[in-house]
C-alpha atoms as a PDB file:
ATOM      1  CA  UNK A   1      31.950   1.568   8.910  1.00  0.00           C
ATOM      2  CA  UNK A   2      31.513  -1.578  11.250  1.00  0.00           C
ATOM      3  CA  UNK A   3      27.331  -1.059  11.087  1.00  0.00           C
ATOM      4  CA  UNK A   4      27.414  -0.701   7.178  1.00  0.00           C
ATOM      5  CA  UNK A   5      29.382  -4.389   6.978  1.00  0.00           C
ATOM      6  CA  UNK A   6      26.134  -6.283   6.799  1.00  0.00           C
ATOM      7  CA  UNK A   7      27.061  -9.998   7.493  1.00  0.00           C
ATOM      8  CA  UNK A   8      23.366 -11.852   7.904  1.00  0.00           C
ATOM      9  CA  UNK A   9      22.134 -14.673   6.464  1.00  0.00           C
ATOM     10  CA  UNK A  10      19.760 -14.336   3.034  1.00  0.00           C
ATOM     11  CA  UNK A  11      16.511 -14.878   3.661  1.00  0.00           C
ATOM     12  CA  UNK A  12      15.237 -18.818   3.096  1.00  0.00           C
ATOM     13  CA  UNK A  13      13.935 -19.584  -0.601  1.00  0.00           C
ATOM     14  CA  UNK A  14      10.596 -19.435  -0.937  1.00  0.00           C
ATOM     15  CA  UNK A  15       8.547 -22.556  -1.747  1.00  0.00           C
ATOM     16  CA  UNK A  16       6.368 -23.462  -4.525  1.00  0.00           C
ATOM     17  CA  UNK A  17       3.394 -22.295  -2.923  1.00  0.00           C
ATOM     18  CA  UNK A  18       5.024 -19.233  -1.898  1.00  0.00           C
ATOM     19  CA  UNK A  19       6.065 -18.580  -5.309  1.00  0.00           C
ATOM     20  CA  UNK A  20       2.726 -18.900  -6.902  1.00  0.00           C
ATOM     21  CA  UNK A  21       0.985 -16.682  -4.436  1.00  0.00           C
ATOM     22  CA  UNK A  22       2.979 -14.408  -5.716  1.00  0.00           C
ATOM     23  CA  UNK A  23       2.415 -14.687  -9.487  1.00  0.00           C
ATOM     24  CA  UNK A  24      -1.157 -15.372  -8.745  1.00  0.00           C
ATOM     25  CA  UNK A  25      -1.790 -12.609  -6.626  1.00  0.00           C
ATOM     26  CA  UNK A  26       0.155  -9.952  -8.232  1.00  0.00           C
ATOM     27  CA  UNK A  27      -1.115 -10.773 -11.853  1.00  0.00           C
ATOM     28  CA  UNK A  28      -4.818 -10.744 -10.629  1.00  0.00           C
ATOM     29  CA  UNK A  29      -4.910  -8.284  -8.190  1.00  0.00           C
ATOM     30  CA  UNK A  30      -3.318  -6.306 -11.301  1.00  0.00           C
ATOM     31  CA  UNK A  31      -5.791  -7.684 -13.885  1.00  0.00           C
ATOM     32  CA  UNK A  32      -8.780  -6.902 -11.864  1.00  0.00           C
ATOM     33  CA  UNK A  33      -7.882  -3.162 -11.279  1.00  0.00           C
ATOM     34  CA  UNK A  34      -6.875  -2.820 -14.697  1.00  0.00           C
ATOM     35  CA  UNK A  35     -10.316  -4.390 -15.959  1.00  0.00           C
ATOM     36  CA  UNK A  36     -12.306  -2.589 -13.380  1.00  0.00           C
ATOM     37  CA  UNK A  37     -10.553   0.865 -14.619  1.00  0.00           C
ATOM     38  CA  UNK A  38     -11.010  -0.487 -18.468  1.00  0.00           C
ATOM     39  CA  UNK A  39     -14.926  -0.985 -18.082  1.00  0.00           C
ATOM     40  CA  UNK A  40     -15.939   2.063 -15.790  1.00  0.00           C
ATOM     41  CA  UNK A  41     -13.716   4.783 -17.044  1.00  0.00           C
ATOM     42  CA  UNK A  42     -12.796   5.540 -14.187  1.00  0.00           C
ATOM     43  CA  UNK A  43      -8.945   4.697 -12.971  1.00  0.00           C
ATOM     44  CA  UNK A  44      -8.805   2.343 -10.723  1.00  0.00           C
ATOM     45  CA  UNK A  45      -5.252   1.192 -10.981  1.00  0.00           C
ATOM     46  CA  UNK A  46      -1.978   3.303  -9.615  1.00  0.00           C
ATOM     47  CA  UNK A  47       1.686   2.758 -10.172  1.00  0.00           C
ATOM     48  CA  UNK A  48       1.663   2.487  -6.213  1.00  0.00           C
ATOM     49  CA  UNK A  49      -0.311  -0.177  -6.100  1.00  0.00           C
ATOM     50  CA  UNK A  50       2.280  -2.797  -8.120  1.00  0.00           C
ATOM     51  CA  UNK A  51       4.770  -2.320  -4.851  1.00  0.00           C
ATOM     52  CA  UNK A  52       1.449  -3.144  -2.586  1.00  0.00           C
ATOM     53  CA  UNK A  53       0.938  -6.578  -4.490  1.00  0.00           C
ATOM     54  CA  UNK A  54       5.099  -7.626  -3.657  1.00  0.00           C
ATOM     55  CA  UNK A  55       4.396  -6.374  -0.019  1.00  0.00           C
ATOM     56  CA  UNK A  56       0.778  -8.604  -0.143  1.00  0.00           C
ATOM     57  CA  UNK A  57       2.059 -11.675  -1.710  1.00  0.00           C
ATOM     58  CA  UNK A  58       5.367 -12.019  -1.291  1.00  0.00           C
ATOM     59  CA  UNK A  59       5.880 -10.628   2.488  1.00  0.00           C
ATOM     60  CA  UNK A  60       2.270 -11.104   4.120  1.00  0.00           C
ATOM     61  CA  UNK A  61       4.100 -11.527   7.598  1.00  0.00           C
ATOM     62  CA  UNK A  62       5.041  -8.001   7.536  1.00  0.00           C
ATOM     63  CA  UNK A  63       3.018  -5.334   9.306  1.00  0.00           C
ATOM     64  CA  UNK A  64       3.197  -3.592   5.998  1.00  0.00           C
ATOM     65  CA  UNK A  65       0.696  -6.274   4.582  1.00  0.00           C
ATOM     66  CA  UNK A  66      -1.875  -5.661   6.762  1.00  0.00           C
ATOM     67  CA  UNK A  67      -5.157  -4.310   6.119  1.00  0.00           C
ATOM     68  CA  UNK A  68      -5.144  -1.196   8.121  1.00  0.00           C
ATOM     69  CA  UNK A  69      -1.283  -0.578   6.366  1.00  0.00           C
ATOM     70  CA  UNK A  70      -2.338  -1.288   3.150  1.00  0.00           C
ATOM     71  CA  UNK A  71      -5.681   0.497   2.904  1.00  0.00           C
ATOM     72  CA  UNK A  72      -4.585   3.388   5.691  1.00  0.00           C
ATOM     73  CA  UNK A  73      -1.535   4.297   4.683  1.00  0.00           C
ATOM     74  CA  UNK A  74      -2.715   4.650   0.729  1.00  0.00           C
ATOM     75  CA  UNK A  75      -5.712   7.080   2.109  1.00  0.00           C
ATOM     76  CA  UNK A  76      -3.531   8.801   4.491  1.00  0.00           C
ATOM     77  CA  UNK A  77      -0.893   9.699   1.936  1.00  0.00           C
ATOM     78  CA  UNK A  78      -3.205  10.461  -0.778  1.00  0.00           C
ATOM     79  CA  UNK A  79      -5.025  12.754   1.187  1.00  0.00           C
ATOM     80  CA  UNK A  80      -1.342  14.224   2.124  1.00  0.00           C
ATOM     81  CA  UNK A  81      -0.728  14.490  -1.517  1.00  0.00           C
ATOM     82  CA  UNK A  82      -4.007  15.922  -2.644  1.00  0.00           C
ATOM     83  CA  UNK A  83      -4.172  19.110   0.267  1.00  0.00           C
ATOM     84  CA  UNK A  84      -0.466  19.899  -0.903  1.00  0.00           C
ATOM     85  CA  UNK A  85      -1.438  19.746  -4.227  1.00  0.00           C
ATOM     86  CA  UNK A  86      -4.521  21.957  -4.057  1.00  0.00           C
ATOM     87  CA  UNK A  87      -3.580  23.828  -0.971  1.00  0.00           C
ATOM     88  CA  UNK A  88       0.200  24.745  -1.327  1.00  0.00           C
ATOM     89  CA  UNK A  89       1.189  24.126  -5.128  1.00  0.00           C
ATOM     90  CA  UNK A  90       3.625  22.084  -6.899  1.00  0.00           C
ATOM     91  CA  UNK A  91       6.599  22.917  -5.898  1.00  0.00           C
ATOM     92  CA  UNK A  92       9.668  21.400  -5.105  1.00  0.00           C
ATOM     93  CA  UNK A  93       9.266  22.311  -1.400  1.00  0.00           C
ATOM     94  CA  UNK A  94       5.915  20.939  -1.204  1.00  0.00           C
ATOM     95  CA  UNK A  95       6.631  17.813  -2.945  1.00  0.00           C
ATOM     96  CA  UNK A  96       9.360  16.750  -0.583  1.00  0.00           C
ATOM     97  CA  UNK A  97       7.430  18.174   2.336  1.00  0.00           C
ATOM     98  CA  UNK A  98       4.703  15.692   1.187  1.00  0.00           C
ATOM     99  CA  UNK A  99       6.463  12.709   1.428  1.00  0.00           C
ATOM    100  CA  UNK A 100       8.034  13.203   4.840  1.00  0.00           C
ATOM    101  CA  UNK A 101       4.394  14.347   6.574  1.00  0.00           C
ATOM    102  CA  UNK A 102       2.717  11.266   4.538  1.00  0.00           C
ATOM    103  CA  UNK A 103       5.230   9.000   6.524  1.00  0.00           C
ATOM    104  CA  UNK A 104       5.218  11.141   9.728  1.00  0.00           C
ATOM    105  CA  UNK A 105       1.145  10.851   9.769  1.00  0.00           C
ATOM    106  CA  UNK A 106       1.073   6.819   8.684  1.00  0.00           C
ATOM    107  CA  UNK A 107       4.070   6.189  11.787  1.00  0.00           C
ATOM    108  CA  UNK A 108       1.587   8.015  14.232  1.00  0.00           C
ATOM    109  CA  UNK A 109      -1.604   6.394  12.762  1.00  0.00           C
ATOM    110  CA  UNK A 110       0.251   2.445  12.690  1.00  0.00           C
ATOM    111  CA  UNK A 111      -0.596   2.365   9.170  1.00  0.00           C
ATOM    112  CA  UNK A 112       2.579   2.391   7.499  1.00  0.00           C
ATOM    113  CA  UNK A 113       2.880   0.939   4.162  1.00  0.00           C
ATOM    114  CA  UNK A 114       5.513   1.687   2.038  1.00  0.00           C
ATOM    115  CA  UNK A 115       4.506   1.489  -1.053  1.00  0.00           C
ATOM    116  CA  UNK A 116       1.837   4.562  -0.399  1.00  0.00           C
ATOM    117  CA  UNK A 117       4.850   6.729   0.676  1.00  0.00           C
ATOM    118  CA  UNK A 118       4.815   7.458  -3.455  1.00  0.00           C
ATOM    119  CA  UNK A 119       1.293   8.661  -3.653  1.00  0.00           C
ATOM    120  CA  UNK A 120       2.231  12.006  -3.254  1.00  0.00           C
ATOM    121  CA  UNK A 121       5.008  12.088  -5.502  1.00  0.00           C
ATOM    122  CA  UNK A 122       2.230  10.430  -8.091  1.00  0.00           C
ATOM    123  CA  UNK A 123      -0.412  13.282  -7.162  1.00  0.00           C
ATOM    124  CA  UNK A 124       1.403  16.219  -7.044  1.00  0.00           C
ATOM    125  CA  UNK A 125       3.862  15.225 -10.099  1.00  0.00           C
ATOM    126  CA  UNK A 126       0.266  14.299 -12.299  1.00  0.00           C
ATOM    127  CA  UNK A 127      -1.027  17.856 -11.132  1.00  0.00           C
ATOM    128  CA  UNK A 128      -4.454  19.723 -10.652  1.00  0.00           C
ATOM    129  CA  UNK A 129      -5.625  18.959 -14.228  1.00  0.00           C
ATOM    130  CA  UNK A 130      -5.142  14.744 -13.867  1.00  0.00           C
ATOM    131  CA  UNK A 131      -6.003  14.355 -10.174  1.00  0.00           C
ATOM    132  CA  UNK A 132      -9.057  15.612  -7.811  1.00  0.00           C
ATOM    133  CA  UNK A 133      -9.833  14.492  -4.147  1.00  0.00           C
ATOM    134  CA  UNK A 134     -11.927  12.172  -5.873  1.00  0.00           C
ATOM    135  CA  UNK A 135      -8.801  10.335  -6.217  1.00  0.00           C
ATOM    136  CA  UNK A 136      -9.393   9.045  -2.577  1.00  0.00           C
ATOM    137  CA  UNK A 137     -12.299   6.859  -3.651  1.00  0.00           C
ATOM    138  CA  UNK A 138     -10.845   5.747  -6.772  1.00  0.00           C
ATOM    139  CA  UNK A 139      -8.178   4.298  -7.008  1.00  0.00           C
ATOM    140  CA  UNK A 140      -7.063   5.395  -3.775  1.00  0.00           C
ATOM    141  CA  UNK A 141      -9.862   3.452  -1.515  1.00  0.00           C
ATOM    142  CA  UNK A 142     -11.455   0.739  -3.490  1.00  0.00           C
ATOM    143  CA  UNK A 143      -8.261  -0.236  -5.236  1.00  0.00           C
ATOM    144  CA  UNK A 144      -6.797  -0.967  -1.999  1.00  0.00           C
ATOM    145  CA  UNK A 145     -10.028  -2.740  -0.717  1.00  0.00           C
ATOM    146  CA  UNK A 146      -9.756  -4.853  -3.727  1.00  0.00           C
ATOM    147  CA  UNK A 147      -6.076  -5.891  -3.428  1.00  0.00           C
ATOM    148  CA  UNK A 148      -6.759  -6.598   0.339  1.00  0.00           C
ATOM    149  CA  UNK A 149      -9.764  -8.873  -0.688  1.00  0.00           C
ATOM    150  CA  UNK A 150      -7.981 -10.405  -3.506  1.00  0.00           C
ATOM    151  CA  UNK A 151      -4.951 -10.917  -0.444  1.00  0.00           C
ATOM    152  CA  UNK A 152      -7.412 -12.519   2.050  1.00  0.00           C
ATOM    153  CA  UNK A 153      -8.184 -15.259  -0.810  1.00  0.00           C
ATOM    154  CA  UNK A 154      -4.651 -16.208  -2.208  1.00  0.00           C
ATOM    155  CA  UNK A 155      -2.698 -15.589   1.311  1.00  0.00           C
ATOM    156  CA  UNK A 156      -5.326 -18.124   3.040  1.00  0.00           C
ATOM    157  CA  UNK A 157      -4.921 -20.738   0.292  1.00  0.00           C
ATOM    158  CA  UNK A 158      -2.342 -23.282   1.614  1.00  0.00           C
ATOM    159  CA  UNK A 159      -3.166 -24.859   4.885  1.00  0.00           C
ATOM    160  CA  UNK A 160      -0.506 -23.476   6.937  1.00  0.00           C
ATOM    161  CA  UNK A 161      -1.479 -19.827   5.961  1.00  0.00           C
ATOM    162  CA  UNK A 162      -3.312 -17.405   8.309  1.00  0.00           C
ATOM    163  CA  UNK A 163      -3.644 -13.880   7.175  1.00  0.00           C
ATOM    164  CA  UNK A 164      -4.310 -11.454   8.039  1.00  0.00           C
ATOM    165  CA  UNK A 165      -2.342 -10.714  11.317  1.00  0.00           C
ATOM    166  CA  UNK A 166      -4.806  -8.046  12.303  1.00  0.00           C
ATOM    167  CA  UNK A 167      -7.457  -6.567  10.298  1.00  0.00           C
ATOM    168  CA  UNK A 168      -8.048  -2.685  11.956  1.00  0.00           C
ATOM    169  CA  UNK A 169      -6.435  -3.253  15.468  1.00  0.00           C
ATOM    170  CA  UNK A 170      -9.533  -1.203  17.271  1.00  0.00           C
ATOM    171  CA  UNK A 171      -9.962  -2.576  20.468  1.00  0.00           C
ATOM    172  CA  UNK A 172      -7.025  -3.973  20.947  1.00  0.00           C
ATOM    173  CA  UNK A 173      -4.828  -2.864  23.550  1.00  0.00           C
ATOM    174  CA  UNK A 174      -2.123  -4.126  25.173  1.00  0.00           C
ATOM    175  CA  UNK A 175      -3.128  -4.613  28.905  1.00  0.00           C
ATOM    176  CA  UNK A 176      -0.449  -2.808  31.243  1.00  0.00           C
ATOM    177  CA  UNK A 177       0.557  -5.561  34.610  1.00  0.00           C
END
């Protein structure tokens, strides 16, 4: 019972600017998927993706904010979500299968974001009829491109800011002494 005591300090309150990268970047990065959606047709906007904008503009230290987290781990688990979808069914089994591979797979890629750990749940619970693997491109892919472009504007805004942290993390390695 000792390790369920808590006991640490709340995080600091955020400043001003902190505050309005948030409402900034969470209203447009919203507005701009929902327009984009409204004018093609096509969706562009996921319930995942409101969770991706707190993780973006309210915690852009985090290795969840990066790039590679944000855009990898929504294709990974998609792609998780649609071949258990079309390839094993909807059933309860598969759905919670889902969700543990789509985390096992973004831990072993470095890509985890937590927010995508729903996109399963969202594909398989939607079904065949609303959702085809050309969910990957959209929403999936370009509405994460989008949030992580709209993130590289508002995140670098004050001064002080640098994000992101990494962008794809190819190339670099850790040299062993």
């Amino acid at each position: 019972m000792k390790r369920l005591k808590g006991g640490g300090a709340l995080p600091p309150k955020p400043t001003f600017i902190q505050l309005m990268k948030g409402l900034v970047g969470g209203s447009i990065g919203i507005l701009i998927l929902s327009y984009l959606g409204q004018s093609s047709g096509v969706p562009w906007l996921m319930a995942p993706f409101g969770a991706t904008c707190v993780i973006l503009f309210a915690a852009s230290a985090s290795p969840f904010a990066q790039p590679r987290n944000v855009i990898g781990g929504h294709f990974i688990t998609s792609a998780v979500g649609l071949i258990a979808l079309y390839g094993f069914g909807d059933t309860l089994v598969v759905l919670s299968l889902s969700v543990g591979v789509a985390i096992m797979l973004m831990q072993y890629f470095r890509a985890v974001h937590p927010p995508a750990g729903a996109n399963p749940l969202v594909i398989i619970l939607a079904g065949k009829s609303a959702v085809g693997f050309e969910f990957l491109v959209t929403p999936v892919l370009l509405g994460s491109i989008v949030l992580v472009a709209i993130a590289a504007v508002i995140n670098n805004y004050a001064e002080e800011s640098h994000w992101p942290a990494y962008w794809h993390g190819i190339g670099q390695h850790k040299r062993q002494p």
